[in-house]
PDB file of N, CA and C in Angstrom:
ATOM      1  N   UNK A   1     109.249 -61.950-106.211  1.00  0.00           N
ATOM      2  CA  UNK A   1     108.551 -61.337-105.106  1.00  0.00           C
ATOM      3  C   UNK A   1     108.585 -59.813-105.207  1.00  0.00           C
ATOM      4  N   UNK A   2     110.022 -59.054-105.683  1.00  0.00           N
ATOM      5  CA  UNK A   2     109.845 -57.754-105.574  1.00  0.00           C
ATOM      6  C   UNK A   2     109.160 -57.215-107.035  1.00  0.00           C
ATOM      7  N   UNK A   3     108.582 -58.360-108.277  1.00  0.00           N
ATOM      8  CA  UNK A   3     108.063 -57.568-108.980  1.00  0.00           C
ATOM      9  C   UNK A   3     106.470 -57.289-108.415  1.00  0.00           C
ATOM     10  N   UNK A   4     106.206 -58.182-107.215  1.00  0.00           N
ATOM     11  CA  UNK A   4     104.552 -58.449-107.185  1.00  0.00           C
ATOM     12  C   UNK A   4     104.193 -56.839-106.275  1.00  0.00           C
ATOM     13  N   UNK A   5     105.075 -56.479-105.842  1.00  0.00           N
ATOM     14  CA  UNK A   5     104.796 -55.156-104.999  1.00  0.00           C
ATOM     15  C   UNK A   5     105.378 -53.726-106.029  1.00  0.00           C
ATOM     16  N   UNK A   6     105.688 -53.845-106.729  1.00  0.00           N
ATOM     17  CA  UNK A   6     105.957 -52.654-107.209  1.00  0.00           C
ATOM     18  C   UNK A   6     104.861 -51.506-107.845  1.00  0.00           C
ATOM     19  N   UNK A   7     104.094 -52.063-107.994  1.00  0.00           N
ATOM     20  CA  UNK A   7     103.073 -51.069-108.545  1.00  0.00           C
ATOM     21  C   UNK A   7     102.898 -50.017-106.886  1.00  0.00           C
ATOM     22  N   UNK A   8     102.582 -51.097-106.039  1.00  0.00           N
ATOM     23  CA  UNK A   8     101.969 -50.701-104.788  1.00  0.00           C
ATOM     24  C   UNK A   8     103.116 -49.193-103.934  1.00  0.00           C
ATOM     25  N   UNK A   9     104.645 -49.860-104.390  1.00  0.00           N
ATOM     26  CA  UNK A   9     105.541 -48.683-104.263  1.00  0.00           C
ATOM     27  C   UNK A   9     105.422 -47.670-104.479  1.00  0.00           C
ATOM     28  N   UNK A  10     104.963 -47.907-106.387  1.00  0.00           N
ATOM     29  CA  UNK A  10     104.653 -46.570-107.024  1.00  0.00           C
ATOM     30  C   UNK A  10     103.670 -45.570-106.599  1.00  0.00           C
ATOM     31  N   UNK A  11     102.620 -46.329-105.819  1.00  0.00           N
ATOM     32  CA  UNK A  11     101.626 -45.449-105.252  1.00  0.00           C
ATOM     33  C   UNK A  11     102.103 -45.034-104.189  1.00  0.00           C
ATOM     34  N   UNK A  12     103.027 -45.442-103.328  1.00  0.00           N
ATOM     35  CA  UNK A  12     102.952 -45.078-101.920  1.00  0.00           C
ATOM     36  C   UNK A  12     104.378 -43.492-102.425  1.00  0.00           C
ATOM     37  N   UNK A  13     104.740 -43.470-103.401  1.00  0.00           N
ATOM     38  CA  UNK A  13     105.479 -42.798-104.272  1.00  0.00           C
ATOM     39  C   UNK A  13     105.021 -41.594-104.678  1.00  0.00           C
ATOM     40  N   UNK A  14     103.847 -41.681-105.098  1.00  0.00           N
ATOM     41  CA  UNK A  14     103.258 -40.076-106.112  1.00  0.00           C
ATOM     42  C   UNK A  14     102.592 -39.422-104.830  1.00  0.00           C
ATOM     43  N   UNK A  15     102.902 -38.491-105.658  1.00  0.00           N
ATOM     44  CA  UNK A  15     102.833 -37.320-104.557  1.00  0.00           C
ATOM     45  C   UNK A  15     101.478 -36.696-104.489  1.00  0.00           C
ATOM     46  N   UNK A  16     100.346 -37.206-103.443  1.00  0.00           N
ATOM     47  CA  UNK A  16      99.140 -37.313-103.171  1.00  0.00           C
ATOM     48  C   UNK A  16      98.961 -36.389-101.908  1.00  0.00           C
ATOM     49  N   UNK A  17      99.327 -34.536-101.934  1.00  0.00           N
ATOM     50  CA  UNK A  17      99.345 -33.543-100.918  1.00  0.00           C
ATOM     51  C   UNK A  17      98.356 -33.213-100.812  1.00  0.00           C
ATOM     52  N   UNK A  18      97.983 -33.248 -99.686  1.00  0.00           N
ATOM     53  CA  UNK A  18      96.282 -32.918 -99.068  1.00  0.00           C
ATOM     54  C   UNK A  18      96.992 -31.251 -98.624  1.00  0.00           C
ATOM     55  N   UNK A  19      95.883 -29.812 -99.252  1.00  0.00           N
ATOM     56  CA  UNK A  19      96.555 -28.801 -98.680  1.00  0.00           C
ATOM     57  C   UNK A  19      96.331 -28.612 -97.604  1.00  0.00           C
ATOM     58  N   UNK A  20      97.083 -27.786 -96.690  1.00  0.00           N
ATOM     59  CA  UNK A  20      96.870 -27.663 -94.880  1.00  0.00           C
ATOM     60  C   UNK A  20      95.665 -26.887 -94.423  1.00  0.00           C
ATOM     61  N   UNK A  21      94.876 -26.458 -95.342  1.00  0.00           N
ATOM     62  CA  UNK A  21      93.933 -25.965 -95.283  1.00  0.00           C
ATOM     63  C   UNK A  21      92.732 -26.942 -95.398  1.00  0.00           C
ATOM     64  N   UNK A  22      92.672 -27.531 -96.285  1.00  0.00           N
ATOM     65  CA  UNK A  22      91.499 -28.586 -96.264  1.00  0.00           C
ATOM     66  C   UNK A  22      92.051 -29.919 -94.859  1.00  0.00           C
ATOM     67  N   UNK A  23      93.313 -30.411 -94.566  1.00  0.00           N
ATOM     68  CA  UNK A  23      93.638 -31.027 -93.994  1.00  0.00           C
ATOM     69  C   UNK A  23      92.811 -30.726 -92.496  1.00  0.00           C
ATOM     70  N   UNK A  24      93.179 -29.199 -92.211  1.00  0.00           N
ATOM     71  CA  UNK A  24      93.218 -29.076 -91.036  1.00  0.00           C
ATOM     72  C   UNK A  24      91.301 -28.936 -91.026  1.00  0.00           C
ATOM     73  N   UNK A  25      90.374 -28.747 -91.873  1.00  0.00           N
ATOM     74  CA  UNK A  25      89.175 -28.935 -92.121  1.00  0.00           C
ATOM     75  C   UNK A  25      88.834 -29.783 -91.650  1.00  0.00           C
ATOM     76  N   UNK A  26      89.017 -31.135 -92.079  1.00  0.00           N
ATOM     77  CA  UNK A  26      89.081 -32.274 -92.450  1.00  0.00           C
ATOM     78  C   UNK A  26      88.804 -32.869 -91.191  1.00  0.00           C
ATOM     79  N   UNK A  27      90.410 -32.767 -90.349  1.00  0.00           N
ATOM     80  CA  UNK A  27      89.892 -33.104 -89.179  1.00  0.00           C
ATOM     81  C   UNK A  27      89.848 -32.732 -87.934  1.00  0.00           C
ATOM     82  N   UNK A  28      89.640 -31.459 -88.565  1.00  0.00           N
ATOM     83  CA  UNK A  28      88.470 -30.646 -87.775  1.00  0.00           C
ATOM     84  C   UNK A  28      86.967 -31.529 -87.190  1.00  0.00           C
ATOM     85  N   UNK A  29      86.451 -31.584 -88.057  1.00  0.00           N
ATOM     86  CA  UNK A  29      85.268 -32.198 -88.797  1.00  0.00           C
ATOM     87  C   UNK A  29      85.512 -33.510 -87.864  1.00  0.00           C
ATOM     88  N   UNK A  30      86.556 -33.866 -87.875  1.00  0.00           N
ATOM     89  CA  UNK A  30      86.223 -35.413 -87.244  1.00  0.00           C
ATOM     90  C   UNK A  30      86.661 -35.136 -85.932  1.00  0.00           C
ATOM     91  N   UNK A  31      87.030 -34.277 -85.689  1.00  0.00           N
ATOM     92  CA  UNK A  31      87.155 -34.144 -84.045  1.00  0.00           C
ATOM     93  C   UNK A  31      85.960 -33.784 -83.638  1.00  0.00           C
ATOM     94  N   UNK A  32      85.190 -32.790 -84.108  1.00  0.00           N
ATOM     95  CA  UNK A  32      83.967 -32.227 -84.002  1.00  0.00           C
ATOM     96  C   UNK A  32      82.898 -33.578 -83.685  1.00  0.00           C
ATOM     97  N   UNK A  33      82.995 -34.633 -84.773  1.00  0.00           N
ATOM     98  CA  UNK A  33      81.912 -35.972 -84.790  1.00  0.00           C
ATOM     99  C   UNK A  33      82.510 -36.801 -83.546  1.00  0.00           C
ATOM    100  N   UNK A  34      83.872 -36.805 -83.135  1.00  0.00           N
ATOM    101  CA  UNK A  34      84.571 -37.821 -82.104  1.00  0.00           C
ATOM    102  C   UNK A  34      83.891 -37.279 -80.492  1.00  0.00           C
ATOM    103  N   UNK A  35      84.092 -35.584 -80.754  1.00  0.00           N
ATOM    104  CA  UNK A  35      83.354 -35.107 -79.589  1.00  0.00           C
ATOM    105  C   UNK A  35      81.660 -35.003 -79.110  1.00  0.00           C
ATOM    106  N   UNK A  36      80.805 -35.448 -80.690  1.00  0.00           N
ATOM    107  CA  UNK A  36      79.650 -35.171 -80.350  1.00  0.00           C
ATOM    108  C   UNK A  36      79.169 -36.806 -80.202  1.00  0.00           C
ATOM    109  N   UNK A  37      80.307 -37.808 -80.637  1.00  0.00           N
ATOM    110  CA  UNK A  37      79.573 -39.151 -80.733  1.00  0.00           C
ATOM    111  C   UNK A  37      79.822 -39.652 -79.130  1.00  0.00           C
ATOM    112  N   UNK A  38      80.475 -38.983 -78.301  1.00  0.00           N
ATOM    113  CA  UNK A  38      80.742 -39.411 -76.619  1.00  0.00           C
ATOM    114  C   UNK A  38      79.363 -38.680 -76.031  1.00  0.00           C
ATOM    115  N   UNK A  39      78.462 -38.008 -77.082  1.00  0.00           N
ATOM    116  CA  UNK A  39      77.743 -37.043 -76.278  1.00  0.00           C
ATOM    117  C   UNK A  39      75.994 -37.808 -76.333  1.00  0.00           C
ATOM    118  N   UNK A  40      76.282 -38.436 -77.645  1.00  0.00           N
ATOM    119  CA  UNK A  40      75.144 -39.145 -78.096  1.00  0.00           C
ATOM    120  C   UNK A  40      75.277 -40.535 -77.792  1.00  0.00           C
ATOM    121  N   UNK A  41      73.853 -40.756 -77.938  1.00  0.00           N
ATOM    122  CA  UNK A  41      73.446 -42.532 -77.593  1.00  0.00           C
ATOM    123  C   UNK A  41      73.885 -42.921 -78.999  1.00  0.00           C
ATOM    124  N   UNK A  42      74.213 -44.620 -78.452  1.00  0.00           N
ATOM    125  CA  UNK A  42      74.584 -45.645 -79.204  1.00  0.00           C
ATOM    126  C   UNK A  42      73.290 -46.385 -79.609  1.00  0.00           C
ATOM    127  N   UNK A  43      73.291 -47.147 -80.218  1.00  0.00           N
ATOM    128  CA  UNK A  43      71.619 -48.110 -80.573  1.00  0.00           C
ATOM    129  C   UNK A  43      71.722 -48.838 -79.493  1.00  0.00           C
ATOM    130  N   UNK A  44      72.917 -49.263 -78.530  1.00  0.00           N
ATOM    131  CA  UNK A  44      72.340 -49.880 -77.166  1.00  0.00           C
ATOM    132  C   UNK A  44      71.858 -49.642 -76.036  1.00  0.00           C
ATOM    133  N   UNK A  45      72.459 -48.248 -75.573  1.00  0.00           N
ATOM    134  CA  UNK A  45      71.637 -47.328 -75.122  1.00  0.00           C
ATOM    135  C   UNK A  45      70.408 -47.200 -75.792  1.00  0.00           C
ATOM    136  N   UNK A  46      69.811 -46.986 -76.486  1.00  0.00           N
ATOM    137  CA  UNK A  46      68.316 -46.471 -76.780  1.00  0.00           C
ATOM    138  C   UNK A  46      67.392 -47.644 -76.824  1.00  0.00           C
ATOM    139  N   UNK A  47      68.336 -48.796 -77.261  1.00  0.00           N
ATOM    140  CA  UNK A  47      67.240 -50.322 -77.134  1.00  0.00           C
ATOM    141  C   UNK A  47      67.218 -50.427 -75.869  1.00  0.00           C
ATOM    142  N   UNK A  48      67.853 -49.880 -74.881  1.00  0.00           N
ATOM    143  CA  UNK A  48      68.135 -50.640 -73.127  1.00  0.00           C
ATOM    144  C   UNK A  48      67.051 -49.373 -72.707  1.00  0.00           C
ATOM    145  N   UNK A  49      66.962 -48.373 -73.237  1.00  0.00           N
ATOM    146  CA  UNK A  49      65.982 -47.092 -72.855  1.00  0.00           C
ATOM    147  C   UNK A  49      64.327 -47.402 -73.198  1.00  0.00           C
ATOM    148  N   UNK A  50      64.266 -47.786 -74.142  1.00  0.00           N
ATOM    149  CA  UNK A  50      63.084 -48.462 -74.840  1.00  0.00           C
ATOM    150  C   UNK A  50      62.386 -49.740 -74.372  1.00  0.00           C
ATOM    151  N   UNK A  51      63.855 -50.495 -73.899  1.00  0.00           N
ATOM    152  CA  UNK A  51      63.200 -51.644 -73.303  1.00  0.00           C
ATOM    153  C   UNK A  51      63.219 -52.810 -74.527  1.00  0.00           C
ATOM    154  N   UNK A  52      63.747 -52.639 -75.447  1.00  0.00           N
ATOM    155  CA  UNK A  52      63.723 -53.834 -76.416  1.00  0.00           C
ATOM    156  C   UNK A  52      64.753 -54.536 -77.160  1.00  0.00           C
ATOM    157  N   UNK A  53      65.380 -54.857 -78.430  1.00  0.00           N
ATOM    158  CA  UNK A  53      66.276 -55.072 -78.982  1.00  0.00           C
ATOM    159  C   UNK A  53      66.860 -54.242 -79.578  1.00  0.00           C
ATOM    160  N   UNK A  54      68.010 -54.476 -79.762  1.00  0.00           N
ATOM    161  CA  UNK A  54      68.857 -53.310 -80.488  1.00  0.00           C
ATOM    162  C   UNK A  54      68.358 -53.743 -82.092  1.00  0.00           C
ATOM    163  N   UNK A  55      68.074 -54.725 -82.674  1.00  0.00           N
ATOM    164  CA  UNK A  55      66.972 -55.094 -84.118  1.00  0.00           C
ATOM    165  C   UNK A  55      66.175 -54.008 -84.353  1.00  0.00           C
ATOM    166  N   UNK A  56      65.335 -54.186 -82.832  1.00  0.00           N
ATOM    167  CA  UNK A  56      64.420 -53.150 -83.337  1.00  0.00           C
ATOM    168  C   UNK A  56      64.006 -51.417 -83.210  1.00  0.00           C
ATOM    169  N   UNK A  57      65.422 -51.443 -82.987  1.00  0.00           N
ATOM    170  CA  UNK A  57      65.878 -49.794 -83.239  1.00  0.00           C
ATOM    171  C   UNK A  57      66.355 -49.404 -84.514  1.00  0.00           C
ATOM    172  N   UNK A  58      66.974 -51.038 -84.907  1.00  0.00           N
ATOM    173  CA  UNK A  58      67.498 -50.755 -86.403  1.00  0.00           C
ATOM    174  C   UNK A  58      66.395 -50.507 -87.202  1.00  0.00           C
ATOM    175  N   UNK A  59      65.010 -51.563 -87.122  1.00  0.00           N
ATOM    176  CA  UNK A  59      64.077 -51.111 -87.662  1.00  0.00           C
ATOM    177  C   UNK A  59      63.189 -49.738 -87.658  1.00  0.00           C
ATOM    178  N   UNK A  60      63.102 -49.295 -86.514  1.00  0.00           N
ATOM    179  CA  UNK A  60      62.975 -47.718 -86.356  1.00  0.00           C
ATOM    180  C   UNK A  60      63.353 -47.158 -87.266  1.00  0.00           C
ATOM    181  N   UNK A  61      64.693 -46.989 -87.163  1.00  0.00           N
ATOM    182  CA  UNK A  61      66.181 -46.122 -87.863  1.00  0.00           C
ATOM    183  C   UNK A  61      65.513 -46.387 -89.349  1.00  0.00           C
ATOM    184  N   UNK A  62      65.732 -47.693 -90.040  1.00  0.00           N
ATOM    185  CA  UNK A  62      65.023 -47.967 -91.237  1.00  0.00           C
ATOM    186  C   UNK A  62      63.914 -47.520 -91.941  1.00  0.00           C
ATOM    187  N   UNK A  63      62.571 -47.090 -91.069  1.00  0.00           N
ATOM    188  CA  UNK A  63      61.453 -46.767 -91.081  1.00  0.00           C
ATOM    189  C   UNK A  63      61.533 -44.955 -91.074  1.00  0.00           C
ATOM    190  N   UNK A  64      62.651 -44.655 -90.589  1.00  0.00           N
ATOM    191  CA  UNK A  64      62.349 -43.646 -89.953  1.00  0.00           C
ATOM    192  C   UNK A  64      61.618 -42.737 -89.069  1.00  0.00           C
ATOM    193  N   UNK A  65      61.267 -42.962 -88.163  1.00  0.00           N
ATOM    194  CA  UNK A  65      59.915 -43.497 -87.185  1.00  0.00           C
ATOM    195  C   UNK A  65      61.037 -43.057 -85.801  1.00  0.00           C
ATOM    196  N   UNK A  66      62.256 -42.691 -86.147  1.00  0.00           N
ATOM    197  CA  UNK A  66      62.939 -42.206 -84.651  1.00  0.00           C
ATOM    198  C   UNK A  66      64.015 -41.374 -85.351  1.00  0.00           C
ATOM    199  N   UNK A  67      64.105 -40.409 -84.563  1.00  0.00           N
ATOM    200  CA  UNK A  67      65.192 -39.085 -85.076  1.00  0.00           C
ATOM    201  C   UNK A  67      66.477 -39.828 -84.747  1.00  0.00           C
ATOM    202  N   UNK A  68      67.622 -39.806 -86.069  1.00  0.00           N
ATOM    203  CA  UNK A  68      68.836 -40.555 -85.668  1.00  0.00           C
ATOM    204  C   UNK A  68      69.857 -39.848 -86.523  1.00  0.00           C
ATOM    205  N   UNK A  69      71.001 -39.729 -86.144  1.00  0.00           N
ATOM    206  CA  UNK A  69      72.367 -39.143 -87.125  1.00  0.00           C
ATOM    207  C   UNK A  69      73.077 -40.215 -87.227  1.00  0.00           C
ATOM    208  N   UNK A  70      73.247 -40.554 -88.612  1.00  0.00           N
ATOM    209  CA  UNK A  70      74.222 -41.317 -89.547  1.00  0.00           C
ATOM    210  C   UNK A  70      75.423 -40.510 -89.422  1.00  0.00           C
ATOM    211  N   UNK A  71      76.538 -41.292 -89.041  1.00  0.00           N
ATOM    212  CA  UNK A  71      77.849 -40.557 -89.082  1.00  0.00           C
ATOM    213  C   UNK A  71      78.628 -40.932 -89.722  1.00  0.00           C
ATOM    214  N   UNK A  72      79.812 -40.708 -90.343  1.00  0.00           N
ATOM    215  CA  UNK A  72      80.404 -41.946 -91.333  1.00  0.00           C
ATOM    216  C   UNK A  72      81.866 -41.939 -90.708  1.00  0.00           C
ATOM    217  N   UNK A  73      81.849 -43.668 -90.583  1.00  0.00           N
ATOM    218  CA  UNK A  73      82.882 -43.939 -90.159  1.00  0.00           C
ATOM    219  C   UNK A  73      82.486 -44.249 -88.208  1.00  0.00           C
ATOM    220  N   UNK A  74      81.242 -43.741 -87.845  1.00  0.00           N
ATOM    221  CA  UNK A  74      81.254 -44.305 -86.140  1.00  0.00           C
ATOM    222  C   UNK A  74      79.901 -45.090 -86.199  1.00  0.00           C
ATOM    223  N   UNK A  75      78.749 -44.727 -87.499  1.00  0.00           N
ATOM    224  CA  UNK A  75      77.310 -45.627 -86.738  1.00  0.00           C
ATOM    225  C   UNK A  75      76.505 -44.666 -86.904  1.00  0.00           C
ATOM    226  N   UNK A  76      75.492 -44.803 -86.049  1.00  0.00           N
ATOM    227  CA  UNK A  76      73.904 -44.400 -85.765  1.00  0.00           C
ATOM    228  C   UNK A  76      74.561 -44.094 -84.642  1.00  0.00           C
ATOM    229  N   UNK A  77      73.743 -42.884 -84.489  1.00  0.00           N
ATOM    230  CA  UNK A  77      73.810 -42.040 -82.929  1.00  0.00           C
ATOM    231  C   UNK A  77      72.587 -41.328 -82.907  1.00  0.00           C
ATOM    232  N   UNK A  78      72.266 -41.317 -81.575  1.00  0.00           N
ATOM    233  CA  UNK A  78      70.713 -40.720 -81.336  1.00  0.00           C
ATOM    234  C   UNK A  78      70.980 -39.401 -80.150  1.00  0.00           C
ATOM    235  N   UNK A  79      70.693 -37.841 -80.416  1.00  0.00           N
ATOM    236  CA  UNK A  79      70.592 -37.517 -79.725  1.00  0.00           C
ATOM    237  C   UNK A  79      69.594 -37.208 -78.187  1.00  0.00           C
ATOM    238  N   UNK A  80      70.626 -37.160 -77.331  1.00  0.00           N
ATOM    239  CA  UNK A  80      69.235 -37.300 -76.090  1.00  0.00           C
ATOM    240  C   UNK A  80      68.679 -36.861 -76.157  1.00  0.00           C
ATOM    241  N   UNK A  81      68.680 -35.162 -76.130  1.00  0.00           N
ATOM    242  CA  UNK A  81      67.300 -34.192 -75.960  1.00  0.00           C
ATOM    243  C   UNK A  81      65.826 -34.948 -77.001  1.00  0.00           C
ATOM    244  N   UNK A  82      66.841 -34.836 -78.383  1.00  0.00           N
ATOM    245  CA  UNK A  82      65.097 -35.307 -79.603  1.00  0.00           C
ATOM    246  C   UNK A  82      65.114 -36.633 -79.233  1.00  0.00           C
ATOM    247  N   UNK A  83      66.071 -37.745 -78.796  1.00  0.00           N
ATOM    248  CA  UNK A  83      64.893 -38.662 -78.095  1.00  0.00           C
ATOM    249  C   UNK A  83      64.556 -38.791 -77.136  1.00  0.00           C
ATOM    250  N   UNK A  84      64.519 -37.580 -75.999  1.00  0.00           N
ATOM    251  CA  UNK A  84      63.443 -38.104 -74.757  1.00  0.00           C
ATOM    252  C   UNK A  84      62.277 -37.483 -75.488  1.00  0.00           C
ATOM    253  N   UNK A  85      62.268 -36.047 -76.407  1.00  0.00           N
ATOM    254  CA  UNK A  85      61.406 -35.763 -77.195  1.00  0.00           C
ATOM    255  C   UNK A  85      60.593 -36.339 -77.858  1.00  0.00           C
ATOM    256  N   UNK A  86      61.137 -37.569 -78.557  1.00  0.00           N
ATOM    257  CA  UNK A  86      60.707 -38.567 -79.234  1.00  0.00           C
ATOM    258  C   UNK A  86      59.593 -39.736 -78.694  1.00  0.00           C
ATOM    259  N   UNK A  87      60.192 -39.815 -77.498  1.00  0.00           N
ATOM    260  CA  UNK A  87      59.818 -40.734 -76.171  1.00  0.00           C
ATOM    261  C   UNK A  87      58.784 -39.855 -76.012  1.00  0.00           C
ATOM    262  N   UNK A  88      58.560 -38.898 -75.546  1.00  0.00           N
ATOM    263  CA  UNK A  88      57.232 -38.367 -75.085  1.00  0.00           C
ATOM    264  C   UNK A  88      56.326 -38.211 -75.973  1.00  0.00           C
ATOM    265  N   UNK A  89      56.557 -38.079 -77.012  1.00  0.00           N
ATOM    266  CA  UNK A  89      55.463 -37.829 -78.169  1.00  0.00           C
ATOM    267  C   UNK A  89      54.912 -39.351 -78.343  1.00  0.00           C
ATOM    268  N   UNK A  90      55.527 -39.956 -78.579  1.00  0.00           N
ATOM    269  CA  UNK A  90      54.793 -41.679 -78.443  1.00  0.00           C
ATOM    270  C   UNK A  90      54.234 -42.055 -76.936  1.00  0.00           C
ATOM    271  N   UNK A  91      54.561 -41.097 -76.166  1.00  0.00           N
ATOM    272  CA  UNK A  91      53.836 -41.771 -75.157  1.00  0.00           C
ATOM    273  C   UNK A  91      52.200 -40.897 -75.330  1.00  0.00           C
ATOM    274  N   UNK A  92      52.384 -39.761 -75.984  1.00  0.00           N
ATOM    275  CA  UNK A  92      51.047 -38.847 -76.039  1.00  0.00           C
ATOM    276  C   UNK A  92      50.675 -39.357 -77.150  1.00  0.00           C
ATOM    277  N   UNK A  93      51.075 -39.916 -77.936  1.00  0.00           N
ATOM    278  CA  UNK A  93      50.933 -40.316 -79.256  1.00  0.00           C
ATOM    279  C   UNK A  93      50.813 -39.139 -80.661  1.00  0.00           C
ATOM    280  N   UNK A  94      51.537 -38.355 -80.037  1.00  0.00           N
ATOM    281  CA  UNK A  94      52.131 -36.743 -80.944  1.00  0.00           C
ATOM    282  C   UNK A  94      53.616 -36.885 -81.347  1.00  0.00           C
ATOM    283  N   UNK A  95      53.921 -36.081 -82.667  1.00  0.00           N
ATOM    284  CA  UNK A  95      55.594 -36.130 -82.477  1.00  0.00           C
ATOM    285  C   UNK A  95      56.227 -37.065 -83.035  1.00  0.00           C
ATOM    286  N   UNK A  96      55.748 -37.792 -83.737  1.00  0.00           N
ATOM    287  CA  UNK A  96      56.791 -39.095 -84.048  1.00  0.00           C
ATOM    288  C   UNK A  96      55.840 -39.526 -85.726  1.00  0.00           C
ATOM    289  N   UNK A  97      56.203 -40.593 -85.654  1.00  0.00           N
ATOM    290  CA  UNK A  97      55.708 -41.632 -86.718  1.00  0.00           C
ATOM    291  C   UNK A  97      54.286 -42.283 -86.275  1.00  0.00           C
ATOM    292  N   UNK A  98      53.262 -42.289 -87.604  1.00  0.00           N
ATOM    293  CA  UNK A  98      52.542 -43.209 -86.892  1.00  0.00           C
ATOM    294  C   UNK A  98      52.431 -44.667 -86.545  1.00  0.00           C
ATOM    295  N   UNK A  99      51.459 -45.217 -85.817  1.00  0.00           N
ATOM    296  CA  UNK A  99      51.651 -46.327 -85.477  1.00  0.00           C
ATOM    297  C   UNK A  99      50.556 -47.416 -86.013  1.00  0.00           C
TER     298      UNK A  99
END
């Protein structure tokens, strides 16, 4: 049993120093995305705004046919302002993707 883990030791072993400079970057950066992803819509919010399935937001998103930020590590997030923006241009039929 203790030969089946030893490699895994060895890794938890070498000395893998992130400097305090990039560290504190780092997550920086993800505090920055933690604070802007409470600020932005989720794909259920925007399917419940839209009125349809959360599918077919994915298909949007896919198409690109709706302004969306890929985040890595939380999802798709849509900001409000460019999509009520978004929303109005499809309702004038300006502003967006065609149809």
């Amino acid at each position: 049993m203790a030969g089946m883990f030893e490699g895994s030791l060895s890794l938890l072993r070498s000395p893998k120093i992130i400097q305090p400079k990039r560290a504190r970057r780092l997550y920086g950066a993800f505090l920055e995305y933690a604070v802007m992803s409470d600020q932005l819509l989720k794909v259920a919010e925007v399917a419940r705004r839209l009125n349809c399935h959360k599918q077919s937001v994915y298909k949007l998103v896919a198409a690109r046919r709706i302004p969306f930020e890929k985040i890595v590590g939380i999802g798709l997030r849509f900001d409000p302002a460019e999509f009520e923006k978004w929303v109005a241009g499809q309702r004038t039929g300006r502003a967006g993707g065609s149809r």
